[in-house]
N, C-alpha and C. Protein backbone atom coordinates (compact mmCIF):
# COMPACT_ATOMS: atom_id res chain seq x y z
N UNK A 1 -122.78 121.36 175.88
CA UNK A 1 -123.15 121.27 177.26
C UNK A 1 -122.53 120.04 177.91
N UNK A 2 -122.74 118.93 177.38
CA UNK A 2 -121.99 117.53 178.09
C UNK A 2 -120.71 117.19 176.82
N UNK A 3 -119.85 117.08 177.55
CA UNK A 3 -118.61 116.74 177.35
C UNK A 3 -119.06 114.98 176.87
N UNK A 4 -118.22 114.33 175.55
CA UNK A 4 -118.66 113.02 175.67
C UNK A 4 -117.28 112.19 175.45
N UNK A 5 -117.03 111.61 176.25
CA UNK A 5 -115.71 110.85 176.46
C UNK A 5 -115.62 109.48 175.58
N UNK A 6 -114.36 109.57 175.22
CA UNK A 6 -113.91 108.36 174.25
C UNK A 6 -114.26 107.41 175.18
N UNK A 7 -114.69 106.08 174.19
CA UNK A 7 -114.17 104.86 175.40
C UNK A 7 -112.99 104.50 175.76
N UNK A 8 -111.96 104.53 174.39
CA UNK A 8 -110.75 103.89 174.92
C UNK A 8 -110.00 104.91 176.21
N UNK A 9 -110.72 106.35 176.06
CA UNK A 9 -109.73 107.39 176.81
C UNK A 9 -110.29 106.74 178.28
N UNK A 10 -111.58 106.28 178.72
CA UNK A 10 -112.30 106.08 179.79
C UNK A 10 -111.86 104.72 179.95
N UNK A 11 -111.49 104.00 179.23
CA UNK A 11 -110.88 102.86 179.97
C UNK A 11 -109.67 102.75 180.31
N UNK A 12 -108.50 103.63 179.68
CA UNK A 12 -107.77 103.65 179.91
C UNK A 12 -107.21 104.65 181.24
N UNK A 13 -108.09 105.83 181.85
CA UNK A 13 -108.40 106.49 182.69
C UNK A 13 -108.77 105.47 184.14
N UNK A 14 -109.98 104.57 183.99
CA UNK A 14 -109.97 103.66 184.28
C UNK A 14 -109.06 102.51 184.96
N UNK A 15 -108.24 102.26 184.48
CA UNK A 15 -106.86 101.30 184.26
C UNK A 15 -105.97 102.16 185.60
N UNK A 16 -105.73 103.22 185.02
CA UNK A 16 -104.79 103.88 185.88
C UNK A 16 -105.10 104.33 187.14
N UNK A 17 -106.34 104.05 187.31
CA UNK A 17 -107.46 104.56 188.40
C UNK A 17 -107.26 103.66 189.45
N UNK A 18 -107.57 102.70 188.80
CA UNK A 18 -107.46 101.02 189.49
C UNK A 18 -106.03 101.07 190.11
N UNK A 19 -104.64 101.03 189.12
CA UNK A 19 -103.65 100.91 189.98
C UNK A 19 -103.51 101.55 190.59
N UNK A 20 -103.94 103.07 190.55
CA UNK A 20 -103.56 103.88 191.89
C UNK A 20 -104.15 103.23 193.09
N UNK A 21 -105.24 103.05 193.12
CA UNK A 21 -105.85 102.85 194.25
C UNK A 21 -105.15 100.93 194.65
N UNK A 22 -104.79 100.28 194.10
CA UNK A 22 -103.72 99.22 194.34
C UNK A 22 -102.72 100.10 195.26
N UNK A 23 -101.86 100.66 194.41
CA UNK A 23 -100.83 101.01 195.10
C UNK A 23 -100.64 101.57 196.47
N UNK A 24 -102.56 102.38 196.44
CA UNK A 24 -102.50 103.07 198.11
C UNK A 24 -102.81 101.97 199.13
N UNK A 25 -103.88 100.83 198.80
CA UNK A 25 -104.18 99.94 199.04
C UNK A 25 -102.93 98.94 199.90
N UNK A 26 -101.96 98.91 198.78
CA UNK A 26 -100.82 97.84 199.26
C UNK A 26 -100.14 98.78 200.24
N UNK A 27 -99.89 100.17 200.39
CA UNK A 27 -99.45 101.29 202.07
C UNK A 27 -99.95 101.40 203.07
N UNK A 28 -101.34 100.99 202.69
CA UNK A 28 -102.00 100.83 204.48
C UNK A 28 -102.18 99.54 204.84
N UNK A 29 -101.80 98.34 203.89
CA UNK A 29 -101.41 96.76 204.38
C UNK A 29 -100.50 96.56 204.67
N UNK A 30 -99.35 97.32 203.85
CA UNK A 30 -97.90 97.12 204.74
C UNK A 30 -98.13 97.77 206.31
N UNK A 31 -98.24 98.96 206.15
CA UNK A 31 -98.53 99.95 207.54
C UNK A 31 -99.34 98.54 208.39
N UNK A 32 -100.58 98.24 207.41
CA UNK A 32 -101.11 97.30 208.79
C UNK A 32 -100.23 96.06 209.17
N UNK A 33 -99.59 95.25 208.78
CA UNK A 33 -98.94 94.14 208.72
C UNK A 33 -97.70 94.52 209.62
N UNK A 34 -97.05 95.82 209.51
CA UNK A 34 -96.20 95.71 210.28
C UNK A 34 -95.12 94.98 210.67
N UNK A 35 -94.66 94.35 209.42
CA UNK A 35 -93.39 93.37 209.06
C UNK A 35 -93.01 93.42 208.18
N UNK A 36 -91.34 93.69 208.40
CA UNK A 36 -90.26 93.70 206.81
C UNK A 36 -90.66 93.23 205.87
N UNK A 37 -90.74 91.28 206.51
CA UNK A 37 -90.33 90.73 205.63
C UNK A 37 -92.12 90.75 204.62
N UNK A 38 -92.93 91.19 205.19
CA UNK A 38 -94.63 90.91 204.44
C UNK A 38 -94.54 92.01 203.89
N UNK A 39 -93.63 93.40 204.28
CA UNK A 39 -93.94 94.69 203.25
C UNK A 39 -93.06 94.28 202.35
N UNK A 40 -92.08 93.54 201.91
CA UNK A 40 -91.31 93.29 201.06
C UNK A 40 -91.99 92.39 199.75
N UNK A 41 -92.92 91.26 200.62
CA UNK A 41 -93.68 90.45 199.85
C UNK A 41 -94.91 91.85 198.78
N UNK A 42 -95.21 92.49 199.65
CA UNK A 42 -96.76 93.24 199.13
C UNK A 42 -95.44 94.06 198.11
N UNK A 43 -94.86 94.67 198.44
CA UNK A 43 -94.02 95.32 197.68
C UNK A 43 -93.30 94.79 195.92
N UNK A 44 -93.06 93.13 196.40
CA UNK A 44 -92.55 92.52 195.34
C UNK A 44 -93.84 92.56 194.74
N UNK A 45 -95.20 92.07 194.86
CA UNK A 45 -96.41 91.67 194.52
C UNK A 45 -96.46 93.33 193.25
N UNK A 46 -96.50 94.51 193.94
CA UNK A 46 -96.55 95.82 193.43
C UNK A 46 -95.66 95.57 191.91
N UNK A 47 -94.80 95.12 191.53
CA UNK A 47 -94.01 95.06 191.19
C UNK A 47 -94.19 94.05 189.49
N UNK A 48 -95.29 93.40 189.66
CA UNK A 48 -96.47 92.93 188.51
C UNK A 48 -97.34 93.66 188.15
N UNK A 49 -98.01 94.37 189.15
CA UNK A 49 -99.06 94.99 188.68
C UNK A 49 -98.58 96.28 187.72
N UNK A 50 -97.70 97.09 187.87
CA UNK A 50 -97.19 97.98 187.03
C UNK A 50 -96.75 97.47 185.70
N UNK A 51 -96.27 96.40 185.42
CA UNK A 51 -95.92 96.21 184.16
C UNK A 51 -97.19 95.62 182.94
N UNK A 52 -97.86 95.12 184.20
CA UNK A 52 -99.97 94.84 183.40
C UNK A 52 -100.27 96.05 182.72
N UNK A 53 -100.29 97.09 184.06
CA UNK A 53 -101.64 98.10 183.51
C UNK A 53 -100.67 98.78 182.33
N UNK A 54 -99.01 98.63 182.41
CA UNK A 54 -98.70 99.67 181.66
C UNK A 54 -98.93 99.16 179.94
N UNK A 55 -99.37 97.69 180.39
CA UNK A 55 -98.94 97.35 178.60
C UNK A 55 -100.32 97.48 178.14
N UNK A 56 -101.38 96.84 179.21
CA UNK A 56 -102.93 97.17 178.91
C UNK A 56 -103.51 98.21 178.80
N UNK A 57 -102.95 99.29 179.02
CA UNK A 57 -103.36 100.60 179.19
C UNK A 57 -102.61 101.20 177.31
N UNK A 58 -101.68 100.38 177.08
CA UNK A 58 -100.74 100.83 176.08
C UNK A 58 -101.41 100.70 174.78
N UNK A 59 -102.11 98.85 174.96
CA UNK A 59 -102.66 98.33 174.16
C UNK A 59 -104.26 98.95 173.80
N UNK A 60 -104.84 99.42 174.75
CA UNK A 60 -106.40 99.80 174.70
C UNK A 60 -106.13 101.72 173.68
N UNK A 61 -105.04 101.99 174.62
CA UNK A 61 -104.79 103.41 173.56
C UNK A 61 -104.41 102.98 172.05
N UNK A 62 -103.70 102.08 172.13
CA UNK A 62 -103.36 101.34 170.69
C UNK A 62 -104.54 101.33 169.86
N UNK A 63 -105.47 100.48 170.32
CA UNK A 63 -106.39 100.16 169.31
C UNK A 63 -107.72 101.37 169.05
N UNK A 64 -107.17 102.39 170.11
CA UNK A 64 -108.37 103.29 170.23
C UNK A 64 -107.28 104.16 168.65
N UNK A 65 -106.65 104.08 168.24
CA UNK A 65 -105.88 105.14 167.59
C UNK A 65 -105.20 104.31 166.57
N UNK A 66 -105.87 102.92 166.01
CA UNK A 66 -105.13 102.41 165.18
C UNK A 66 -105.26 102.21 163.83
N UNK A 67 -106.64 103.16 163.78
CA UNK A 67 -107.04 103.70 162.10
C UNK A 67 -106.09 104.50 161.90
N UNK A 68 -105.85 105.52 162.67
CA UNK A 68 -105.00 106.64 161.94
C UNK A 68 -103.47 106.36 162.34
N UNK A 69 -102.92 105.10 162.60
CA UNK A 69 -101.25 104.92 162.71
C UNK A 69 -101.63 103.56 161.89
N UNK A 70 -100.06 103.78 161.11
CA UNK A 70 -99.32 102.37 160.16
C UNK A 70 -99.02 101.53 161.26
N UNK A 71 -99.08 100.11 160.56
CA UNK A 71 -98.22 99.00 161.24
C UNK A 71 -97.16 99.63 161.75
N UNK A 72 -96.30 99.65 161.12
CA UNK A 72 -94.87 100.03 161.14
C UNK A 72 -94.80 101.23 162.87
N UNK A 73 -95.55 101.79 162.96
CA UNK A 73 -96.21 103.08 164.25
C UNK A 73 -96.65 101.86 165.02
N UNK A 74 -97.10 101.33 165.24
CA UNK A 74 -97.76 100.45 165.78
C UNK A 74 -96.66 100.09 166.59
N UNK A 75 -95.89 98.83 166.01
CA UNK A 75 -94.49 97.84 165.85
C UNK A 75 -93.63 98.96 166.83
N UNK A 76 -93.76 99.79 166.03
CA UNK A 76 -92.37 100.64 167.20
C UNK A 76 -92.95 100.87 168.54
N UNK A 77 -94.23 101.26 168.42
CA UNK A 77 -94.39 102.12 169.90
C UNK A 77 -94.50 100.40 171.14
N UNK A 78 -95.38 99.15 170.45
CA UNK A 78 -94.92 98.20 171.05
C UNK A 78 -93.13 97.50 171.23
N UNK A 79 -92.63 97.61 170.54
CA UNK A 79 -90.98 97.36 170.80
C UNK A 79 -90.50 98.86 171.88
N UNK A 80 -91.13 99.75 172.05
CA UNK A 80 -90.73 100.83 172.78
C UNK A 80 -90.54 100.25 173.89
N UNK A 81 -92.19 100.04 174.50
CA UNK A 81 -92.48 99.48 175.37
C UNK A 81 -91.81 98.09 176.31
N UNK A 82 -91.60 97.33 174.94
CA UNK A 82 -91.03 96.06 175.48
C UNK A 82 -89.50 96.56 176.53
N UNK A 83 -88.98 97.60 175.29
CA UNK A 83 -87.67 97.79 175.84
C UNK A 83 -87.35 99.05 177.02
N UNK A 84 -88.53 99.51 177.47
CA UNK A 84 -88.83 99.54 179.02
C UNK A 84 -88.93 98.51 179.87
N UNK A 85 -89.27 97.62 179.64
CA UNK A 85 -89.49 96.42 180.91
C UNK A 85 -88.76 95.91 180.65
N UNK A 86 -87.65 95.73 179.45
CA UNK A 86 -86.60 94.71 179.44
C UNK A 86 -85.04 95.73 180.13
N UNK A 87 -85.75 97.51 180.28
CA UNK A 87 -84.42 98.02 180.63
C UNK A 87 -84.90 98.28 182.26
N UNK A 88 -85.88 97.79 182.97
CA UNK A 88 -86.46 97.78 183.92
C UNK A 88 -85.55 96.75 184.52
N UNK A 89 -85.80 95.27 184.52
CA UNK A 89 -86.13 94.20 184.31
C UNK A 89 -84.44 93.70 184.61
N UNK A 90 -84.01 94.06 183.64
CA UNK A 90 -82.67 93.76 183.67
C UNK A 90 -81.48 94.04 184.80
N UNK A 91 -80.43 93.69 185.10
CA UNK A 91 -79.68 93.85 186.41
C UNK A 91 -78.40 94.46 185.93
């Protein structure tokens, strides 16, 4: 009858919840602000917050699932990660 939700799945649900509502948040401050150069600022600002939730969100699934993966599973899926934001990141 009731469905019972992981925690890590609910925090990590959570997590992504939050930045969405950031991200809509920072479209109706630009919209309100009404200047290049301040939607550029809220925009650069956007631009931290994605690389947080993605590693915190990475890390909370991590540990929700880290009885049943090796180090070695572990190690990779964090070096995965890194080498998204370092192929992000890079110019």
């Amino acid at each position: 009858m009731f469905t019972v939700i992981e925690k890590a799945v609910l925090i990590m649900a959570l997590l992504r919840l939050l930045s969405g509502s950031i991200e809509v948040f920072a479209g109706f401050l630009m919209l309100r602000m009404n200047d290049i150069e301040k939607a550029l600022i809220i925009n650069s600002s956007l631009a931290l917050v994605g690389p947080i939730i993605l590693i915190t969100t990475t890390t909370v699934g991590l540990f929700g699932v880290s009885e049943k993966l090796s180090f070695f599973k572990i190690a990779c899926i964090f070096s995965g990660v890194a080498l998204i934001l370092i192929g992000i990141k890079s110019k």
